[in-house]
N, C-alpha and C. Protein backbone atom coordinates (compact mmCIF):
# COMPACT_ATOMS: atom_id res chain seq x y z
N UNK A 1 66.80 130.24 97.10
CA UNK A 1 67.05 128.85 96.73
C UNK A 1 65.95 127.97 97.29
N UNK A 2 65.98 126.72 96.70
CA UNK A 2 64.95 126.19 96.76
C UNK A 2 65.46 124.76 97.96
N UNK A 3 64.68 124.10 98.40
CA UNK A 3 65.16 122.91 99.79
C UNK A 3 65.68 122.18 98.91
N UNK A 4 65.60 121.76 97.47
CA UNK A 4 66.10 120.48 96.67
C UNK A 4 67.18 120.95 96.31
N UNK A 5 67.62 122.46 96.17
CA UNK A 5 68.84 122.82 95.64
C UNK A 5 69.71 123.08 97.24
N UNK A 6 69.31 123.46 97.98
CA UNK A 6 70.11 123.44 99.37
C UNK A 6 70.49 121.87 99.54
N UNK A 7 69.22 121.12 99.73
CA UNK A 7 69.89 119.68 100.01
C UNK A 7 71.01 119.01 98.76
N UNK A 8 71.10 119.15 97.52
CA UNK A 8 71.82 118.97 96.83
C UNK A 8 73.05 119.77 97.50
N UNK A 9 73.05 120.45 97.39
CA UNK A 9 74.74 121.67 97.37
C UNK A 9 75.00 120.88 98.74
N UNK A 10 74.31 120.58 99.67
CA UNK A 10 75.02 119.75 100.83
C UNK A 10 75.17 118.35 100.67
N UNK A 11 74.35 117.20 100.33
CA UNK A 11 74.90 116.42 99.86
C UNK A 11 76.49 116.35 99.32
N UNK A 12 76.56 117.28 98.35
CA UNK A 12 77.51 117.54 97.57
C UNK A 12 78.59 117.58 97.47
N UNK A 13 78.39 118.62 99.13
CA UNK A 13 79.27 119.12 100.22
C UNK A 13 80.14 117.86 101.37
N UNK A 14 78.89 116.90 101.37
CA UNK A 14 79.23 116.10 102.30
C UNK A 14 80.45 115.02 101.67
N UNK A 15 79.33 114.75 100.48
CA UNK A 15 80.59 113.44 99.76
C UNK A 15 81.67 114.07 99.51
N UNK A 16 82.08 115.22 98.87
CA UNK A 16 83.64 115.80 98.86
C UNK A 16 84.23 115.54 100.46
N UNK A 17 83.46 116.13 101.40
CA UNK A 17 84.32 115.78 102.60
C UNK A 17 84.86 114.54 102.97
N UNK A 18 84.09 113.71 102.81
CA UNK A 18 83.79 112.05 103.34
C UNK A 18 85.42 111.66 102.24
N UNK A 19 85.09 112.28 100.82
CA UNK A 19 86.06 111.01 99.94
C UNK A 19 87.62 111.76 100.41
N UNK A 20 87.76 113.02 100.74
CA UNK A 20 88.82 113.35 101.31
C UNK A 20 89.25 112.65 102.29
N UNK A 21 88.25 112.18 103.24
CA UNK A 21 88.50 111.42 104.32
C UNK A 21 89.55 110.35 104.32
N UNK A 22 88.69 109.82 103.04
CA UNK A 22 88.81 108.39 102.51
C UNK A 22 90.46 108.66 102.66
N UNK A 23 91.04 108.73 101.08
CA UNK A 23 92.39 110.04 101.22
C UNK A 23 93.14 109.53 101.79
N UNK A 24 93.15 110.54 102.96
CA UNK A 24 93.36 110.36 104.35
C UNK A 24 93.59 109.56 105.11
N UNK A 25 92.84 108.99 105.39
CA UNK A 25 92.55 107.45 105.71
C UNK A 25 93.53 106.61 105.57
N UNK A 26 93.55 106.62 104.02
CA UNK A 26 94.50 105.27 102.89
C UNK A 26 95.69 106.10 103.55
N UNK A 27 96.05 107.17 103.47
CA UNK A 27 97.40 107.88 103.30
C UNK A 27 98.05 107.43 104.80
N UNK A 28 97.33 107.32 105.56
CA UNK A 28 97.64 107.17 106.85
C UNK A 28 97.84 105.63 107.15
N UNK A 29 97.02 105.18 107.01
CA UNK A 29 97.35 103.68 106.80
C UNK A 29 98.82 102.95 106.12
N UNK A 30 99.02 104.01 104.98
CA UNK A 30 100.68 103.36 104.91
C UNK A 30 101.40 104.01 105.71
N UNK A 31 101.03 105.20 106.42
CA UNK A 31 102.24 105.41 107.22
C UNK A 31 102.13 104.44 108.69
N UNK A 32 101.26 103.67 109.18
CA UNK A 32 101.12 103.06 109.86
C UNK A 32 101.79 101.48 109.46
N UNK A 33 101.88 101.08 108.42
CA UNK A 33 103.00 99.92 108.12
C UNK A 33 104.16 99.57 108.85
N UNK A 34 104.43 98.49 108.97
CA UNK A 34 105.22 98.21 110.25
C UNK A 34 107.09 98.81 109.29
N UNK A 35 107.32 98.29 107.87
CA UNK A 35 108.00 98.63 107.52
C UNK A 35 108.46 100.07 106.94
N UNK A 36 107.11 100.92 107.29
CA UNK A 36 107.28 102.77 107.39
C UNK A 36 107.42 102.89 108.70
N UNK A 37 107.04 102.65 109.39
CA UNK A 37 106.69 102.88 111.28
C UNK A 37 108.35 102.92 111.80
N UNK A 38 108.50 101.59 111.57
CA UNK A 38 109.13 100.65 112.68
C UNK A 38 110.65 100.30 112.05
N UNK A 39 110.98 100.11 110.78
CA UNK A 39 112.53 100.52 110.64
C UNK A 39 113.21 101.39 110.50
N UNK A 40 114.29 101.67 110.91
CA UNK A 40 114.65 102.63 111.09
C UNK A 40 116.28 102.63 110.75
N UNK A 41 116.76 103.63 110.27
CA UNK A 41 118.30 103.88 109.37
C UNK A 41 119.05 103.24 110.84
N UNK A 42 119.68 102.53 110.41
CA UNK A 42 121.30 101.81 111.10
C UNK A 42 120.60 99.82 111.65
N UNK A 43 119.91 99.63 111.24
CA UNK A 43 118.77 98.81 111.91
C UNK A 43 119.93 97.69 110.57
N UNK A 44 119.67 96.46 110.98
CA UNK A 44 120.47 95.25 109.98
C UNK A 44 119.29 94.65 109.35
N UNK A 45 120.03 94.40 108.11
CA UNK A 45 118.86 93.89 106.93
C UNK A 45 118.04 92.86 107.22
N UNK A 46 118.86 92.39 108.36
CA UNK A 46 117.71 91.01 108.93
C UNK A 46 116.61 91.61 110.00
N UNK A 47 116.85 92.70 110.45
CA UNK A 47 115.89 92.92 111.96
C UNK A 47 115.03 93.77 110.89
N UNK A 48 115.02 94.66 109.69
CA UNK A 48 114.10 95.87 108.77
C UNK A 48 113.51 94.15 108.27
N UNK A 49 114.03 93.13 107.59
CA UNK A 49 113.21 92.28 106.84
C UNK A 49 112.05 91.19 108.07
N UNK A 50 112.40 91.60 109.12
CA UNK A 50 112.04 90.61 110.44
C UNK A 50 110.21 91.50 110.44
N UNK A 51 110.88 93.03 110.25
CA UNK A 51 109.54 93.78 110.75
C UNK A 51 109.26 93.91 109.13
N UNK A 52 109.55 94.21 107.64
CA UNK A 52 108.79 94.42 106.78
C UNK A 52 108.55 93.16 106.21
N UNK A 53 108.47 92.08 106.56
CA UNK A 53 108.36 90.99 105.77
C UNK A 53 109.53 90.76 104.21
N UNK A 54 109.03 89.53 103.87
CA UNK A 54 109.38 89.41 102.47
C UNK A 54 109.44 90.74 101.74
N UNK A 55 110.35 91.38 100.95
CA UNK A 55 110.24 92.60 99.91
C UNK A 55 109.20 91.68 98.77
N UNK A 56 109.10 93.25 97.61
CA UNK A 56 108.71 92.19 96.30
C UNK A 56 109.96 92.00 95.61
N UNK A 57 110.95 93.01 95.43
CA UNK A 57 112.22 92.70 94.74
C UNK A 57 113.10 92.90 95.85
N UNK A 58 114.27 92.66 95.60
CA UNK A 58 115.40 92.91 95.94
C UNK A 58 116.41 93.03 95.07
N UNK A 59 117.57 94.10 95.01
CA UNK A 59 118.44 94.24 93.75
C UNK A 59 119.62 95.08 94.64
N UNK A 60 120.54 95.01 93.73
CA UNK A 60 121.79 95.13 94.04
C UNK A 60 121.80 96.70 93.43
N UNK A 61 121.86 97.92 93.87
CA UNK A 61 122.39 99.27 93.21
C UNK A 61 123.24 99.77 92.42
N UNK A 62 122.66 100.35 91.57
CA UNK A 62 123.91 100.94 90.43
C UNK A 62 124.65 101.87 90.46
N UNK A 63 123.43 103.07 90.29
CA UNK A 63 123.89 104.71 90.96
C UNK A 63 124.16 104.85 92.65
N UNK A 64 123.07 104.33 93.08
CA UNK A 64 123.27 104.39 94.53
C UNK A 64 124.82 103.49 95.01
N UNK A 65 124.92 103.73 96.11
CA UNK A 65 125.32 102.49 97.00
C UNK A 65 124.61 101.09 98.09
N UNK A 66 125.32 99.80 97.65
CA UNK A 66 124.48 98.53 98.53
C UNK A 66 123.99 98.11 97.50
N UNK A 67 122.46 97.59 98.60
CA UNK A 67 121.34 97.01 98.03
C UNK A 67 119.91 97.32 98.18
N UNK A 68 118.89 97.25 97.75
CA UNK A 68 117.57 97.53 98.07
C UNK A 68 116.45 96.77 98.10
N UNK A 69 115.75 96.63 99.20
CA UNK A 69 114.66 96.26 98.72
C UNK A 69 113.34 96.98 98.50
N UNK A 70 112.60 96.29 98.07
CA UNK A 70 111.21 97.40 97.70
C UNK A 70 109.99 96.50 98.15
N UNK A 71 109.17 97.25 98.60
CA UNK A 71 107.55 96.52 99.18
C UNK A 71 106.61 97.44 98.16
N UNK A 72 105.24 96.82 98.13
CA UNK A 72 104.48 97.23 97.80
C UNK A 72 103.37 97.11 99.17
N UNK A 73 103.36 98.48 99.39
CA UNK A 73 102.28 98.70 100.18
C UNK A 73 100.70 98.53 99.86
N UNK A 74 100.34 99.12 98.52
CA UNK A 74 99.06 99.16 98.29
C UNK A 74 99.09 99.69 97.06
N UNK A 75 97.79 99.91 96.55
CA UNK A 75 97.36 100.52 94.96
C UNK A 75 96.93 102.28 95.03
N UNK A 76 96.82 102.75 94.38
CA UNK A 76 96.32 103.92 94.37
C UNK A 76 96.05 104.36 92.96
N UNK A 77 94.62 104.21 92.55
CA UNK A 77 94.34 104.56 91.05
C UNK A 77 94.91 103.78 90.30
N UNK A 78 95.20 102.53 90.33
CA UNK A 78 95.88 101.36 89.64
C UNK A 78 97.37 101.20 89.73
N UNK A 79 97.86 102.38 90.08
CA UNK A 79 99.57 102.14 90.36
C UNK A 79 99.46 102.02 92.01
N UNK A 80 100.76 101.39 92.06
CA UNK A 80 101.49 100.24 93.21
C UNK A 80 102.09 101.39 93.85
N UNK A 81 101.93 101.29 95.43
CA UNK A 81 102.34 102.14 96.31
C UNK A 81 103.60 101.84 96.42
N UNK A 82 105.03 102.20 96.34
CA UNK A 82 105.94 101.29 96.65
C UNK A 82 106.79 102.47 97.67
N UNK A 83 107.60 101.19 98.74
CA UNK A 83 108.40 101.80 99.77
C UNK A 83 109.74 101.29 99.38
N UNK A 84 110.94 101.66 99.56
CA UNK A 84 112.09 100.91 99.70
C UNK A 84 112.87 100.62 100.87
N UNK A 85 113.63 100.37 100.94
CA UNK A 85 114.78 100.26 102.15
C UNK A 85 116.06 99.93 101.22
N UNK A 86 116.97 100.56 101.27
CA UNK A 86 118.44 100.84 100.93
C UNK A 86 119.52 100.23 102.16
N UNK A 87 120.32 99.36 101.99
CA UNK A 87 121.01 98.66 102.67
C UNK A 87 122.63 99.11 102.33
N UNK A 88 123.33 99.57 102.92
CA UNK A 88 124.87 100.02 102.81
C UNK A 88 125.74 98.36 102.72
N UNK A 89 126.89 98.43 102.32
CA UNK A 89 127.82 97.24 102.05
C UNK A 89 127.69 96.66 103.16
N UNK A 90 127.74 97.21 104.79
CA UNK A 90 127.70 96.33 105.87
C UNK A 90 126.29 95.68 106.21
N UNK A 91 125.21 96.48 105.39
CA UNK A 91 123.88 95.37 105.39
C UNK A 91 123.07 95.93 106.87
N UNK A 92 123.38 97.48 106.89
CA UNK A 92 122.85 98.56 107.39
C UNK A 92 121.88 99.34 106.77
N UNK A 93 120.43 99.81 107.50
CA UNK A 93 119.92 100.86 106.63
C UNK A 93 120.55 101.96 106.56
N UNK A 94 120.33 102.28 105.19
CA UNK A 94 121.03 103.21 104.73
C UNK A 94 119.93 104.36 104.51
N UNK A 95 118.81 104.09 104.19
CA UNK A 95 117.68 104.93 103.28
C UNK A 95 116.60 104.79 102.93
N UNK A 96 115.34 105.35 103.06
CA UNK A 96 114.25 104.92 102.98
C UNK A 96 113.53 105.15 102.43
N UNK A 97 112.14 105.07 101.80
CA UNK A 97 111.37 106.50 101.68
C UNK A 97 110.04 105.60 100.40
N UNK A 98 109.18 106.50 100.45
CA UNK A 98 107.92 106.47 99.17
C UNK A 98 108.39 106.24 97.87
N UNK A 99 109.10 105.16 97.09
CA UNK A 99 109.71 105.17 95.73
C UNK A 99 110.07 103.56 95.96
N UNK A 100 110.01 102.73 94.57
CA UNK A 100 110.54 101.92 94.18
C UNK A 100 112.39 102.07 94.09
N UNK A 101 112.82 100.74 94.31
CA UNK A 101 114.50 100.72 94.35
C UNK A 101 114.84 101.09 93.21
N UNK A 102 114.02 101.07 92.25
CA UNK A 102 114.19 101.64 90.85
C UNK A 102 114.56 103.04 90.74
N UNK A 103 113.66 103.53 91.01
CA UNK A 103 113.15 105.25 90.97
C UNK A 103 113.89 105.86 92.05
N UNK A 104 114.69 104.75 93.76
CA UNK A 104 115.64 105.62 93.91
C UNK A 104 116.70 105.31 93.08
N UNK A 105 117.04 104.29 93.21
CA UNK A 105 118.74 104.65 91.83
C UNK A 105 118.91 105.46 91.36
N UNK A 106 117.83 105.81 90.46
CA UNK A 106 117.63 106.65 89.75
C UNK A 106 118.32 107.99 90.05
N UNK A 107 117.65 108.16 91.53
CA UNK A 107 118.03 109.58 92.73
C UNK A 107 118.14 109.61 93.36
N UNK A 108 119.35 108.86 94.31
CA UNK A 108 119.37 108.47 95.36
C UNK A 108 119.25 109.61 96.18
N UNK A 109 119.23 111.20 96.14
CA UNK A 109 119.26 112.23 97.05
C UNK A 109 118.01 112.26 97.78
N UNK A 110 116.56 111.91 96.71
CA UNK A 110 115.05 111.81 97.55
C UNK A 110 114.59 110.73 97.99
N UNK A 111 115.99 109.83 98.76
CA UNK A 111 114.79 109.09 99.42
C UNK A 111 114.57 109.88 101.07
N UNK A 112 114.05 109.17 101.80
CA UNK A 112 113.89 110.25 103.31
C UNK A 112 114.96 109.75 104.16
């Protein structure tokens, strides 16, 4: 092989590593959110909304039980990162996890 084809194949090498990084990085960063971090199941809808701020929605459950709200953490490839928090009738967390309040209704078994 030739030095222009070695330095290519590493270049090459490098940016795949680096954008994994990237990845990484982002992926970690929402788990560092105060409303992934820091609420936690039995916590009252006022002390989870104290640490996640304002939701973007809030809605009342169909399939599930309670209420939910949902944040948007961030973008990823043009779709919206979304988290929820699930609130039981006494206005307890109930449930959490990577999904819009939508998409859990939907299933309430996967949220975390």
């Amino acid at each position: 092989m030739n030095n222009k084809m070695v330095l290519a194949i590493s270049a090459a090498a490098a940016i795949s590593f680096l954008s994994g990084c990237t990845a990484y990085d982002r992926a970690d960063s929402y788990l560092n959110k105060p409303v992934v971090s820091d609420v936690k199941k039995g916590m009252t809808k006022e002390q989870a909304r104290a640490i996640g701020g304002v939701p973007a929605t809030s809605s009342t459950m169909i399939n599930a039980r309670g209420t939910c709200d949902s944040y948007v953490l961030g973008n990823r490839d043009g779709k919206p990162i979304n988290y929820f928090v699930s609130y039981d009738e006494t206005r307890k967390v109930l449930n959490k996890g990577f999904q819009s309040c939508q998409e859990y209704d939907t299933n309430p078994q996967q949220g975390q």
